[in-house]
Protein backbone atom coordinates (compact mmCIF):
# COMPACT_ATOMS: atom_id res chain seq x y z
CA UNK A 1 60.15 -68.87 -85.37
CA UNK A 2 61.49 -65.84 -86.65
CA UNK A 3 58.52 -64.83 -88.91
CA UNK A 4 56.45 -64.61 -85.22
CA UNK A 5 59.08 -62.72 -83.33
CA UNK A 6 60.03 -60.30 -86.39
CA UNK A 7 56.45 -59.44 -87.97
CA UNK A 8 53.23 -57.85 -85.94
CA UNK A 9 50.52 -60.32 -85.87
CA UNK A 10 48.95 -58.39 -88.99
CA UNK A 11 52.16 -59.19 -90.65
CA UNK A 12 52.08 -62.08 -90.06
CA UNK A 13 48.94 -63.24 -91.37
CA UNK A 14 49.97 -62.24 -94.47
CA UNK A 15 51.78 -65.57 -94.77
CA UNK A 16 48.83 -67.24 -94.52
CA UNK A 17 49.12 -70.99 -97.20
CA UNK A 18 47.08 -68.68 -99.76
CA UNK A 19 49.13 -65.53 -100.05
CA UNK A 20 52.51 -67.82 -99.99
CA UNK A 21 50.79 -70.39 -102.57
CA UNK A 22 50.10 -67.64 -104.52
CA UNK A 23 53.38 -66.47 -104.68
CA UNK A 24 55.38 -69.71 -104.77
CA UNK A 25 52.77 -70.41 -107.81
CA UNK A 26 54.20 -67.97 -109.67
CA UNK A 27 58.14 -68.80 -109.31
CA UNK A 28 57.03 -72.20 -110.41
CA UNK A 29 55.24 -71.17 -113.36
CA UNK A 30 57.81 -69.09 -114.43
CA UNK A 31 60.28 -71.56 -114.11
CA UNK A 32 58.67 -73.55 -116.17
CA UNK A 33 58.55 -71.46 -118.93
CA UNK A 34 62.43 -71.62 -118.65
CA UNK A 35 62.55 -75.07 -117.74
CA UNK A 36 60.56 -77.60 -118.97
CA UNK A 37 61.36 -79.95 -116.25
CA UNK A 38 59.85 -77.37 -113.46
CA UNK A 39 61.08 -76.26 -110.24
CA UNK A 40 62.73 -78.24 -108.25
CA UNK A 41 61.29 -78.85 -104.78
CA UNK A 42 64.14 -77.92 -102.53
CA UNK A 43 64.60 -74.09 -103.93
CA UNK A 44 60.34 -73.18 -103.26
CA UNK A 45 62.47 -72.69 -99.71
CA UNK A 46 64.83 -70.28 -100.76
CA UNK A 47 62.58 -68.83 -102.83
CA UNK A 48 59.96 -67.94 -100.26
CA UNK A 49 62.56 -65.51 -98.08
CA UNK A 50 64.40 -64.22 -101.22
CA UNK A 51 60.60 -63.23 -102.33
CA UNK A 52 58.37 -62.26 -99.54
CA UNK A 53 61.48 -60.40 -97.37
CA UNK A 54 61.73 -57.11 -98.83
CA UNK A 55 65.09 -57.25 -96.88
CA UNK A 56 66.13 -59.92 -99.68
CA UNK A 57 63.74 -58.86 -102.37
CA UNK A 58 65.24 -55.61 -102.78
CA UNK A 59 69.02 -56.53 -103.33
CA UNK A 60 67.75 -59.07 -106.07
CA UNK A 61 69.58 -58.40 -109.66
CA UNK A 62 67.82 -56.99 -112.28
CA UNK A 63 68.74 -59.74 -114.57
CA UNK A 64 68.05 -63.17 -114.79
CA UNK A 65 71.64 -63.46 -116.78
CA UNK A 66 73.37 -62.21 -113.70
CA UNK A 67 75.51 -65.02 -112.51
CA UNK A 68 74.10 -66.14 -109.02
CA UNK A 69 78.20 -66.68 -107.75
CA UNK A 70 78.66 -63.10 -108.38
CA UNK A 71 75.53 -61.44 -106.72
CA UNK A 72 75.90 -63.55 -103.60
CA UNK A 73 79.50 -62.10 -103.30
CA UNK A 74 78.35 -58.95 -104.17
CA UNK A 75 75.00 -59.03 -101.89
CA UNK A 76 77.28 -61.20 -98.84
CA UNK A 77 76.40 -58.79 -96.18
CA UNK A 78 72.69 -58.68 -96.75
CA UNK A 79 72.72 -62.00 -96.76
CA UNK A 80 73.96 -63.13 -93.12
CA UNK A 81 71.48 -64.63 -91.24
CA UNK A 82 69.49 -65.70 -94.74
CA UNK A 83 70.13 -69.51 -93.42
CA UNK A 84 68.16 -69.09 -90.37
CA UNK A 85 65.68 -67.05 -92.72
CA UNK A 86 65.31 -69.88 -94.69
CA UNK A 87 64.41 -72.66 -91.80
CA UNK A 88 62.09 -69.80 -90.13
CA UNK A 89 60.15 -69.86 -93.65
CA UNK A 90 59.91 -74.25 -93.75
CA UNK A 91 56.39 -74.42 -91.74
CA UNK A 92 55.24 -71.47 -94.19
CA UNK A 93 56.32 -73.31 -97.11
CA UNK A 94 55.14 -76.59 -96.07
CA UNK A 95 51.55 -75.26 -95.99
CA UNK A 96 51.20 -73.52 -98.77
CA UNK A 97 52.96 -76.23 -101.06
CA UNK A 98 49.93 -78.99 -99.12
CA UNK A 99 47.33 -75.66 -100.31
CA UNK A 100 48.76 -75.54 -103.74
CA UNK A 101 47.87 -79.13 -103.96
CA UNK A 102 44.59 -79.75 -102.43
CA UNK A 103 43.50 -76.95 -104.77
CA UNK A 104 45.42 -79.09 -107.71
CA UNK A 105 47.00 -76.24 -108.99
CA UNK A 106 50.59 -78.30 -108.93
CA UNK A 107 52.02 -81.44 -109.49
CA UNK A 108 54.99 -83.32 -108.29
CA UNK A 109 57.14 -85.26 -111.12
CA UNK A 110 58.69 -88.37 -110.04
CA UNK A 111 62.01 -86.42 -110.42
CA UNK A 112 61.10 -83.77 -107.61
CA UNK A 113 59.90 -80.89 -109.29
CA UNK A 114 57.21 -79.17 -109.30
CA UNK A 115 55.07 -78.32 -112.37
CA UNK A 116 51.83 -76.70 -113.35
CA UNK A 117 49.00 -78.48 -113.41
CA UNK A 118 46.39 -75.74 -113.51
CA UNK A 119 46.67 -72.24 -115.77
CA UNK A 120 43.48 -70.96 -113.93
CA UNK A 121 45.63 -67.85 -112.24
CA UNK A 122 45.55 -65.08 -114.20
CA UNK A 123 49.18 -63.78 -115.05
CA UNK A 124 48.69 -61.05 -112.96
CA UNK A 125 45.75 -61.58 -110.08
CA UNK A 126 43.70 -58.33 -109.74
CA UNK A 127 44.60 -59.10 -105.83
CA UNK A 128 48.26 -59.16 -106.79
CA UNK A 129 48.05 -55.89 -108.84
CA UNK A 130 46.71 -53.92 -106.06
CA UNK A 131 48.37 -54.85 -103.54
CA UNK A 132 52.34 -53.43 -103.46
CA UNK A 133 53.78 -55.61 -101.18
CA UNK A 134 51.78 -58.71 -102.73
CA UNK A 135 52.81 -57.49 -106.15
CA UNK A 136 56.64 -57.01 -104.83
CA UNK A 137 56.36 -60.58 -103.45
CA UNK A 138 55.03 -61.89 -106.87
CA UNK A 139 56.96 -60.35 -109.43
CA UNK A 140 60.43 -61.36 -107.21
CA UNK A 141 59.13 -64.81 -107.22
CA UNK A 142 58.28 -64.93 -110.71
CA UNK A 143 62.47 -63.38 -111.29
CA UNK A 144 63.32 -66.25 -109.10
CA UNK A 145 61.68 -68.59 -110.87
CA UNK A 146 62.98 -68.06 -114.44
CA UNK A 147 66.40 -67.23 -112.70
CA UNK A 148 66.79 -70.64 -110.71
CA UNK A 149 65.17 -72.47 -113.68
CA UNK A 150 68.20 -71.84 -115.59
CA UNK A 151 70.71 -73.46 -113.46
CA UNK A 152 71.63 -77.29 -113.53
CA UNK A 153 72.58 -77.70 -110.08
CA UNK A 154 70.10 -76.96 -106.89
CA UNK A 155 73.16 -77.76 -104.58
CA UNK A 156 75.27 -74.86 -106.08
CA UNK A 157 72.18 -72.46 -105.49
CA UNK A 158 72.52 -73.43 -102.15
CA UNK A 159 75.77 -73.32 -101.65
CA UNK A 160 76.00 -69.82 -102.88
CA UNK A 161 73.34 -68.56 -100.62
CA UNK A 162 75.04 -69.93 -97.89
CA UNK A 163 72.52 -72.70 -97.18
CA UNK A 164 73.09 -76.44 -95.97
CA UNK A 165 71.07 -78.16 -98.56
């Protein structure tokens, strides 16, 4: 796994199902509030590298209204290697998504995405706010979220990024 042979073990606890729940919380909130059909369940794995990388989170566009086709080409060196990124980041994902359910803060539809089923976290967690690299990780999500919420196809997002769906 990647995540084990690129972080120290400090780092690495920092993707413990809580701190990655939190922040895959977000992106789905926020698409939501784009979206009313949610997030759909395939990107939460794009969305954790692209968020909790600061290798990724720091090329991201400043504007949801930046056409994804455009950044990729723009961003295509920084983002070699972001498909192996992405399948280091599945056990991560898978964890916090079972988390984010057994503490019902999400639901599934019968469509495959994933919507809000609690409000109970604050906007902006006290724990997030002081924190920079949990508050990097957050706010990119939260971009990510209303930014993939806006497109119709989840196999173009991939396909841009470079990423067998």
């Amino acid at each position: 796994m990647i995540i084990d042979t690129e972080l120290s073990k400090d780092e690495a606890n920092l993707y413990n199902p809580a701190y990655v729940g939190t922040v895959l919380y977000q992106a789905i909130r926020e698409c939501s509030s784009k979206n009313q059909q949610g997030l759909h369940c395939s990107l939460v794995f794009l969305i954790a590298p692209l968020a909790l990388s600061s290798r990724y989170s720091s090329i991201l566009p400043s504007s949801i209204s930046t056409p994804l086709a455009g950044w990729a080409s723009d961003s295509e060196g920084h983002l070699v290697g972001f498909a192996n990124s992405v399948s280091a980041y599945i056990d991560v994902v898978n964890l916090a998504i079972v988390f984010l359910f057994e503490q019902g803060a999400i639901l599934l539809s019968e469509d495959g995405f994933f919507l809000i089923d609690s409000e109970a976290m604050p906007k902006m967690p006290a724990m997030v706010n002081n924190n920079k690299t949990f508050k990097n990780a957050f706010l990119s999500a939260g971009f990510l979220g209303r930014w993939f919420g806006q497109f119709s196809s989840v196999e173009s997002i991939y396909t841009h990024l470079g990423v067998m769906p």
